[in-house]
N, C-alpha and C. Protein backbone atom coordinates (compact mmCIF):
# COMPACT_ATOMS: atom_id res chain seq x y z
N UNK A 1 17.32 28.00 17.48
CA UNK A 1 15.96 28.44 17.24
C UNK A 1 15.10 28.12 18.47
N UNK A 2 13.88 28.66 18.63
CA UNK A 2 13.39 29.07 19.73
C UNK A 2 11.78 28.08 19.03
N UNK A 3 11.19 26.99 20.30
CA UNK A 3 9.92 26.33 19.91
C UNK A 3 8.75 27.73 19.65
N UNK A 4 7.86 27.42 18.89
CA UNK A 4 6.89 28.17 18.59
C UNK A 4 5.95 28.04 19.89
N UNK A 5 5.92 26.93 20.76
CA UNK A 5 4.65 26.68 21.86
C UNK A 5 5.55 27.37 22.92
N UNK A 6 6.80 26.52 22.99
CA UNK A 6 7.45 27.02 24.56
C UNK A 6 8.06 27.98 24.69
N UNK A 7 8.88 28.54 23.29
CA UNK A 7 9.49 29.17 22.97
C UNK A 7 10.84 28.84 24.04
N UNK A 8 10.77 28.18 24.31
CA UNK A 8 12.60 27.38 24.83
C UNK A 8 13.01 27.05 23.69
N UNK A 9 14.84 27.83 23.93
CA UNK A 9 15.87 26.96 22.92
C UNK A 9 15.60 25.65 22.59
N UNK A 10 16.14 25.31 21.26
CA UNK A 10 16.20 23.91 21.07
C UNK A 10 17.07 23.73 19.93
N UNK A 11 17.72 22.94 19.86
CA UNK A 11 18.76 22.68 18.59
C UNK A 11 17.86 21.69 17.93
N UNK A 12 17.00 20.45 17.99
CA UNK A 12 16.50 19.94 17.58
C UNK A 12 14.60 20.15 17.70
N UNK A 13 14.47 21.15 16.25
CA UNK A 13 13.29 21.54 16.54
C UNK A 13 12.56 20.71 14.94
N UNK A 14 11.30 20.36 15.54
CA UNK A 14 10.30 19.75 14.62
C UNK A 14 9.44 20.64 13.59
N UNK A 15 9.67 20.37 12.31
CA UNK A 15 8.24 20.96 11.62
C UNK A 15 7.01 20.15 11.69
N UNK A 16 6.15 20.81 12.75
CA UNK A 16 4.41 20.70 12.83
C UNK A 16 3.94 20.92 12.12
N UNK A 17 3.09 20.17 10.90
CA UNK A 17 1.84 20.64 10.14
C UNK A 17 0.93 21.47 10.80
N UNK A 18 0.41 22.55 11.14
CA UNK A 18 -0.39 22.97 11.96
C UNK A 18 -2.27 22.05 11.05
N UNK A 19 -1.85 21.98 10.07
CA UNK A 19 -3.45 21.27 9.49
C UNK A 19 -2.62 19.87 9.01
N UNK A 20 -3.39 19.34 9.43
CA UNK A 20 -2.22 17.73 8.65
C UNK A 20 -1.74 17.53 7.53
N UNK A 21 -0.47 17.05 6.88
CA UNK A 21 -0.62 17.01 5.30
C UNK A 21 -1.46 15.74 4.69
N UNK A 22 -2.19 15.09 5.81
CA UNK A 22 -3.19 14.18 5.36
C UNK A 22 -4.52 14.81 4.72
N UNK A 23 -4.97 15.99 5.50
CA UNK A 23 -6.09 16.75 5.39
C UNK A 23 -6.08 18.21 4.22
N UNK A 24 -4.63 17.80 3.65
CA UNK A 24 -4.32 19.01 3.08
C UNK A 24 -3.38 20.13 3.01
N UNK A 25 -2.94 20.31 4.88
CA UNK A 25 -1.92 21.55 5.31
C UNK A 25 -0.65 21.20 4.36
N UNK A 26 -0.19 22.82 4.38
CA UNK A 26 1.09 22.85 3.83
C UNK A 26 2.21 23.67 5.19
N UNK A 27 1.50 24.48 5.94
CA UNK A 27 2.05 25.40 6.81
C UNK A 27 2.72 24.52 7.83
N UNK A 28 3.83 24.72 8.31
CA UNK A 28 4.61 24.39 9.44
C UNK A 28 4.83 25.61 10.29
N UNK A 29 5.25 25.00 11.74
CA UNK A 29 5.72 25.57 12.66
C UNK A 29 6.86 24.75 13.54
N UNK A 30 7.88 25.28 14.25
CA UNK A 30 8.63 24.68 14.64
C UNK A 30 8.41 24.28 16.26
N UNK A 31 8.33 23.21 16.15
CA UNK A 31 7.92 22.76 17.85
C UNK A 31 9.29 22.12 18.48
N UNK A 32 9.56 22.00 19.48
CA UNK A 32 10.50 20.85 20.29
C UNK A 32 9.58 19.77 20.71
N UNK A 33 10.43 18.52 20.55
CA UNK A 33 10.22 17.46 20.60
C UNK A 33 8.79 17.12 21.52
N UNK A 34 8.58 17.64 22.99
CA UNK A 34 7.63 17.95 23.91
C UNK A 34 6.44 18.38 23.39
N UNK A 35 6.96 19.39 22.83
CA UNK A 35 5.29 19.85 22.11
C UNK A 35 5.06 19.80 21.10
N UNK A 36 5.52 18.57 20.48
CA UNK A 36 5.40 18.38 18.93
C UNK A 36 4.45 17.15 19.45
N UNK A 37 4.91 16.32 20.44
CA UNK A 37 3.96 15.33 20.96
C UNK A 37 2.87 15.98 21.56
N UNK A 38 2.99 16.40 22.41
CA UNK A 38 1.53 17.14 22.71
C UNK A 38 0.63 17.85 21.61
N UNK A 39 1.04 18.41 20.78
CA UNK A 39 0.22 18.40 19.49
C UNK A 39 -0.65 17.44 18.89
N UNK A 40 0.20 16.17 18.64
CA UNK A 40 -0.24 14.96 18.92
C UNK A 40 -1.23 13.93 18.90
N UNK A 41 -1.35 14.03 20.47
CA UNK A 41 -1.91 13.83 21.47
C UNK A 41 -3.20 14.65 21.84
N UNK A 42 -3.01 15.78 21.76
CA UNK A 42 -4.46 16.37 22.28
C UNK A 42 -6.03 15.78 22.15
N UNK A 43 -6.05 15.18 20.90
CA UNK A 43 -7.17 14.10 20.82
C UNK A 43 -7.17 13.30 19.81
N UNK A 44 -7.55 12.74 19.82
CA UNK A 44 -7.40 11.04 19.31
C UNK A 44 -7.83 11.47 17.35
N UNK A 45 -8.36 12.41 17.34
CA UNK A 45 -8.13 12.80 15.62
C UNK A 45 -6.67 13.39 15.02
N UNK A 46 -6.32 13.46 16.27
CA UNK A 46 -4.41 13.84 15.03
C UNK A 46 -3.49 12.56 15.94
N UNK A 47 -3.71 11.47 16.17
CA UNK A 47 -2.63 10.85 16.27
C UNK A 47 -2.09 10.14 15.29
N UNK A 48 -1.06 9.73 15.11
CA UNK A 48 -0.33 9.28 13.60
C UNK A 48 -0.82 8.58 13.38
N UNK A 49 -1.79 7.20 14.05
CA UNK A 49 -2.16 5.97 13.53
C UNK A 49 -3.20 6.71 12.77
N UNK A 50 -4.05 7.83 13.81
CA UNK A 50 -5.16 8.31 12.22
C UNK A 50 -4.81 8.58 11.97
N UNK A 51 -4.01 9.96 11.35
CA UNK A 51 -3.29 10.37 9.93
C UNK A 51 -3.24 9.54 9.21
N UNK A 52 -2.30 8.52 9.53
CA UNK A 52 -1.58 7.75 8.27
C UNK A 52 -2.59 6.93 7.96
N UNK A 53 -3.78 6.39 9.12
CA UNK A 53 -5.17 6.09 8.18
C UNK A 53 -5.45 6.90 7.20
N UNK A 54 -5.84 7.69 7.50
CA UNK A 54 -6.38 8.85 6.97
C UNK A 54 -5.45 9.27 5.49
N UNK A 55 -4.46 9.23 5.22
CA UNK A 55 -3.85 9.67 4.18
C UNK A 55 -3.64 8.43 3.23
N UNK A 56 -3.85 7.19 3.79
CA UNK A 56 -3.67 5.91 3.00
C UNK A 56 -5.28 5.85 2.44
N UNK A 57 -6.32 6.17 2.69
CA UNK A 57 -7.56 5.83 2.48
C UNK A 57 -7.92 6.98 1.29
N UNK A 58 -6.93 8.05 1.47
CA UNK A 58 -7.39 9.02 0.44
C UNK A 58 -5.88 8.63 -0.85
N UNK A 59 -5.17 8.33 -0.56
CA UNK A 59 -4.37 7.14 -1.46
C UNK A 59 -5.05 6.27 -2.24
N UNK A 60 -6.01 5.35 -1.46
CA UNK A 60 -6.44 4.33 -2.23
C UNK A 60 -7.45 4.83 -3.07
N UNK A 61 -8.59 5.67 -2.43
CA UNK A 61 -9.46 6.36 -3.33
C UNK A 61 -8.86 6.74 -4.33
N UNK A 62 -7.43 7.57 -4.61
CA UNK A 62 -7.29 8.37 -5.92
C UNK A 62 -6.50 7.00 -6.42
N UNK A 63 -6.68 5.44 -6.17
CA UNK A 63 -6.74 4.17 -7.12
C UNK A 63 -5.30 3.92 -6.91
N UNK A 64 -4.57 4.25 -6.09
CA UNK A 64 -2.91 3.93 -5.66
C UNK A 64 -3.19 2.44 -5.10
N UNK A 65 -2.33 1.39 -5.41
CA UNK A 65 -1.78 0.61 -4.97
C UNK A 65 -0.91 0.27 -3.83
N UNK A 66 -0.79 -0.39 -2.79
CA UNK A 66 -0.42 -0.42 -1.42
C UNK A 66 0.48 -1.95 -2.25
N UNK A 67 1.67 -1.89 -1.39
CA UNK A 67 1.81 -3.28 -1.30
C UNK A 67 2.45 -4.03 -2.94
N UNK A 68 2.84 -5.18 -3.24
CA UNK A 68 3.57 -5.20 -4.28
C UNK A 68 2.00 -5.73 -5.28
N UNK A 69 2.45 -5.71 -6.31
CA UNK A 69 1.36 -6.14 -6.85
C UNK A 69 1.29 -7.51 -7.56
N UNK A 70 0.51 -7.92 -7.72
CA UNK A 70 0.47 -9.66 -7.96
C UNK A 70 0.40 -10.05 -9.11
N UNK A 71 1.33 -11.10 -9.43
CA UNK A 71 1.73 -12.37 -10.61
C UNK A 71 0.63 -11.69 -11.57
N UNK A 72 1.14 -11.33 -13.00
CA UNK A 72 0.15 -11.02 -14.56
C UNK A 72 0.09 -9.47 -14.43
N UNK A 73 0.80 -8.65 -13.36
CA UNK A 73 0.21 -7.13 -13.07
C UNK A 73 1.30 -6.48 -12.77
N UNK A 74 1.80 -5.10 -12.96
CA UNK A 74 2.47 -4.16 -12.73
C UNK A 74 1.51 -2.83 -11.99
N UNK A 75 2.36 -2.50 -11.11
CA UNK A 75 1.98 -1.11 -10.30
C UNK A 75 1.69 -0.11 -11.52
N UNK A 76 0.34 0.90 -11.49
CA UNK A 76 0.81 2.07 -12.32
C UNK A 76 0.16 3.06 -11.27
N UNK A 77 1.07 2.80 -10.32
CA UNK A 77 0.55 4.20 -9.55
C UNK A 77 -1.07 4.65 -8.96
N UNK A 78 -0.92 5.53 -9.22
CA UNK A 78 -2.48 6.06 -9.31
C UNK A 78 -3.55 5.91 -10.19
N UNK A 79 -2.54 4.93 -11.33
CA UNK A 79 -3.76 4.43 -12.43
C UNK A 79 -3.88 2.79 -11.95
N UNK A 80 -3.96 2.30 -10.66
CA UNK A 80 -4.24 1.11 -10.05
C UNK A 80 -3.08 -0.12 -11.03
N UNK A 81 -3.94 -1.19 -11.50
CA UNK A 81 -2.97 -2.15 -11.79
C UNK A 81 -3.04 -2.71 -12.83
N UNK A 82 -2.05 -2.77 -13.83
CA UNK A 82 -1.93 -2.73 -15.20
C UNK A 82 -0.97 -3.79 -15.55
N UNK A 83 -2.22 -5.16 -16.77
CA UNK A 83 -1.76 -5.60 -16.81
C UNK A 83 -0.43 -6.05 -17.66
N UNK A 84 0.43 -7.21 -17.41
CA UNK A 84 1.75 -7.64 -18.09
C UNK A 84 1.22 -8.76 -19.42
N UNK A 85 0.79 -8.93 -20.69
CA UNK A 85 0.59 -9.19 -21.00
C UNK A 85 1.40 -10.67 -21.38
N UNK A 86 2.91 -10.74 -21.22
CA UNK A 86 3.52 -12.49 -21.18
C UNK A 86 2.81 -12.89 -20.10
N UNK A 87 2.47 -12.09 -18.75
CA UNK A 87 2.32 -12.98 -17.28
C UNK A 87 0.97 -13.48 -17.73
N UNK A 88 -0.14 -12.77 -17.85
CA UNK A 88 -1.42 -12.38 -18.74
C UNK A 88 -1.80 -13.85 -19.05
N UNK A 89 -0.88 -14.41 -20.04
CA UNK A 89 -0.62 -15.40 -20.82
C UNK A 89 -0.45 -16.63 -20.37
N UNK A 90 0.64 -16.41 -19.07
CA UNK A 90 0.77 -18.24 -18.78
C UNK A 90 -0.20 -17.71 -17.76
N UNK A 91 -1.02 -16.60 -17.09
CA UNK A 91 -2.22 -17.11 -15.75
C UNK A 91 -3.32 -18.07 -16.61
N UNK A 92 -3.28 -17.99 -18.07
CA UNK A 92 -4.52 -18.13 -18.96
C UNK A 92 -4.18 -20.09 -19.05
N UNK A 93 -2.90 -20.15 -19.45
CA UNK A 93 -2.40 -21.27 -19.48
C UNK A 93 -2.73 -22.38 -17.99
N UNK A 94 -2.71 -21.41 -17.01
CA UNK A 94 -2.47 -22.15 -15.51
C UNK A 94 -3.86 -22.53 -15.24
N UNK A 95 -4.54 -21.66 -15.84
CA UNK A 95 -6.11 -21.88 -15.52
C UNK A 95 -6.47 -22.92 -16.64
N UNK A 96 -6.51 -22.61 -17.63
CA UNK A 96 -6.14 -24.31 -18.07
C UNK A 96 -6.42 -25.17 -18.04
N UNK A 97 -4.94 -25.57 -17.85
CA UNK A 97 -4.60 -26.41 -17.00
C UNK A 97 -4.71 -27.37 -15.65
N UNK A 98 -5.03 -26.31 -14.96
CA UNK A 98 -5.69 -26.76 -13.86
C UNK A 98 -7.24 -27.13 -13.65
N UNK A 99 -7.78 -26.50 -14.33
CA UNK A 99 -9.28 -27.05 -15.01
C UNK A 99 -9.35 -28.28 -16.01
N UNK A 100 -7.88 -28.95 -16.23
CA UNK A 100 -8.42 -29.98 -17.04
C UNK A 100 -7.67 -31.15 -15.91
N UNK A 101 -7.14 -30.69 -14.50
CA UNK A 101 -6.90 -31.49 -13.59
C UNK A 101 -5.82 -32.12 -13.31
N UNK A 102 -4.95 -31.06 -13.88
CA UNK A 102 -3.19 -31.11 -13.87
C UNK A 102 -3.04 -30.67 -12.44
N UNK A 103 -2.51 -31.48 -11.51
CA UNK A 103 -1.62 -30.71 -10.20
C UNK A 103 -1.06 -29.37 -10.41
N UNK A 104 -0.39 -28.95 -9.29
CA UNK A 104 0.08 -27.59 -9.68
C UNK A 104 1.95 -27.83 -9.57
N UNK A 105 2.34 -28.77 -8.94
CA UNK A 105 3.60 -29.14 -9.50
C UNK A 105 4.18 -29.14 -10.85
N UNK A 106 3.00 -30.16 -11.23
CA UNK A 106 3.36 -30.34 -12.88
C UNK A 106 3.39 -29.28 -13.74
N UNK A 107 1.75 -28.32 -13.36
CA UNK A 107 2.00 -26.96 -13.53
C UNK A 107 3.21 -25.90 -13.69
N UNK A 108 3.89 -26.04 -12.68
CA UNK A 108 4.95 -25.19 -12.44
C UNK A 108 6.01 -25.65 -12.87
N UNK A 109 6.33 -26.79 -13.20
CA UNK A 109 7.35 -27.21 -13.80
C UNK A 109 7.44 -27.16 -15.24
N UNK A 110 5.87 -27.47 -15.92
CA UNK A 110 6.05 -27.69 -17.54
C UNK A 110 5.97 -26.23 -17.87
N UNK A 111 5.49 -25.17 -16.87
CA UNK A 111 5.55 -24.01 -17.42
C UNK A 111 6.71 -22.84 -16.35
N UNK A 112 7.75 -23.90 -16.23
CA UNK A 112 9.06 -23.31 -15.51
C UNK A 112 8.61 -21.95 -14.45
N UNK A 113 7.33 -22.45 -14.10
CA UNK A 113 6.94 -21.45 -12.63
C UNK A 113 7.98 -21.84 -11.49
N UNK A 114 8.26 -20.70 -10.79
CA UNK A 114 9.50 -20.79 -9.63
C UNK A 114 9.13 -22.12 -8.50
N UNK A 115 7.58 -22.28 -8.26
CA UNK A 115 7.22 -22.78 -7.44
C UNK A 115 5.59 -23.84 -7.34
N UNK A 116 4.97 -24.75 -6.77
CA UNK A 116 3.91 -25.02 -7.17
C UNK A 116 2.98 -23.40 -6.15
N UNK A 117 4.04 -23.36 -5.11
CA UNK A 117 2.99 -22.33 -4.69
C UNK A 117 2.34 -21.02 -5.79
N UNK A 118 3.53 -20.36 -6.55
CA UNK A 118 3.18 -19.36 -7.13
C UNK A 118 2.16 -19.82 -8.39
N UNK A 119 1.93 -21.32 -8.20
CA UNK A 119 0.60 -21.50 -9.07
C UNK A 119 -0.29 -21.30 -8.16
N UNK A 120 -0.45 -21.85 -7.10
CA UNK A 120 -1.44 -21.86 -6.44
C UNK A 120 -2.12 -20.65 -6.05
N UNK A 121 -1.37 -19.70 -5.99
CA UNK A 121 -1.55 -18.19 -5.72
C UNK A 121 -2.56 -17.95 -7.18
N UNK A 122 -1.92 -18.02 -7.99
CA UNK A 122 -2.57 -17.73 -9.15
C UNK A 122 -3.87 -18.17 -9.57
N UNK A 123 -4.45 -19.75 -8.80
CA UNK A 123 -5.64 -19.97 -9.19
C UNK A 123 -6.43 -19.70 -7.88
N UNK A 124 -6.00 -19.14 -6.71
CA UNK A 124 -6.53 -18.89 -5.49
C UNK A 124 -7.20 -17.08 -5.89
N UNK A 125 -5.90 -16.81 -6.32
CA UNK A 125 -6.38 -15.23 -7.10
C UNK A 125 -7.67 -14.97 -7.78
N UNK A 126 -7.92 -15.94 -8.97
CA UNK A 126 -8.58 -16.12 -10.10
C UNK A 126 -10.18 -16.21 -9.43
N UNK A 127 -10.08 -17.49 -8.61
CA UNK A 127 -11.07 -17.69 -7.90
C UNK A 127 -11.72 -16.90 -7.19
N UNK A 128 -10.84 -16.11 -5.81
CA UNK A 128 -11.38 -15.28 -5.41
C UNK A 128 -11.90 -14.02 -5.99
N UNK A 129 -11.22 -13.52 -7.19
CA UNK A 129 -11.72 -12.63 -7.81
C UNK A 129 -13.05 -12.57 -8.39
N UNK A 130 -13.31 -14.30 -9.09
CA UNK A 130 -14.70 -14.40 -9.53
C UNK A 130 -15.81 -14.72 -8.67
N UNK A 131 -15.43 -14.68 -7.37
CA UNK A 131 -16.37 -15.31 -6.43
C UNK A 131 -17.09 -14.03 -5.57
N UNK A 132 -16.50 -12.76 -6.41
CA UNK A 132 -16.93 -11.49 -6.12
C UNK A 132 -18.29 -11.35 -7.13
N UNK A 133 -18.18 -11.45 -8.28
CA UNK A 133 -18.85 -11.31 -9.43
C UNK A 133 -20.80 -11.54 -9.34
């Protein structure tokens, strides 16, 4: 097949979004490697670091989750983060607990948490969340 810009042979030819599929495009064209970068490149609004800004920010808007999601919560996609109601349960316990001035060792042990850290996460969470409020 023959590039759409250079129209030189190429055995390894690229499909170009001609409109980004960040911005929407569905249409391709076939470029070689050369002028698939120069596409690119031409100015600093289609380079991949923006795109993939650009398509992660309209991700998060429609409430998608990046990243794993944290202790008491399950991913639901595009319906953001939904909670686990056992995890739910011992964060309620940890808080607690730790408000009546239990370490977080002891924590994690009487309530067979993997770690004192993954308590600590949990009341670092809690905190920061209400310190939005």
């Amino acid at each position: 097949m023959n590039c759409w810009e250079c129209e030189k042979e190429s055995a390894h030819l690229h499909d170009h979004h001609v409109v980004p599929r960040s911005r929407g495009g569905t249409k391709t064209v076939s470029l070689c490697q050369l002028c698939h970068s120069k596409a690119h490149h031409r100015n600093k609004s289609m380079s991949t670091s923006q795109l993939t800004k650009e398509g992660m920010a309209r991700r998060k808007a429609e409430g998608y989750i990046f990243g794993r999601a944290p202790y008491g919560y399950r991913s639901g996609g595009a319906h953001g983060l939904i909670e686990v109601p056992e995890e739910q349960a011992i964060i309620k316990q940890v808080l607690e607990m730790h408000e009546a001035g239990i370490n977080m060792a002891t924590i994690a042990r009487e309530l067979e948490i993997s770690s004192r850290q993954q308590v600590r996460n949990i009341v670092k969470r809690f905190y920061a969340a209400n310190s939005l409020t």
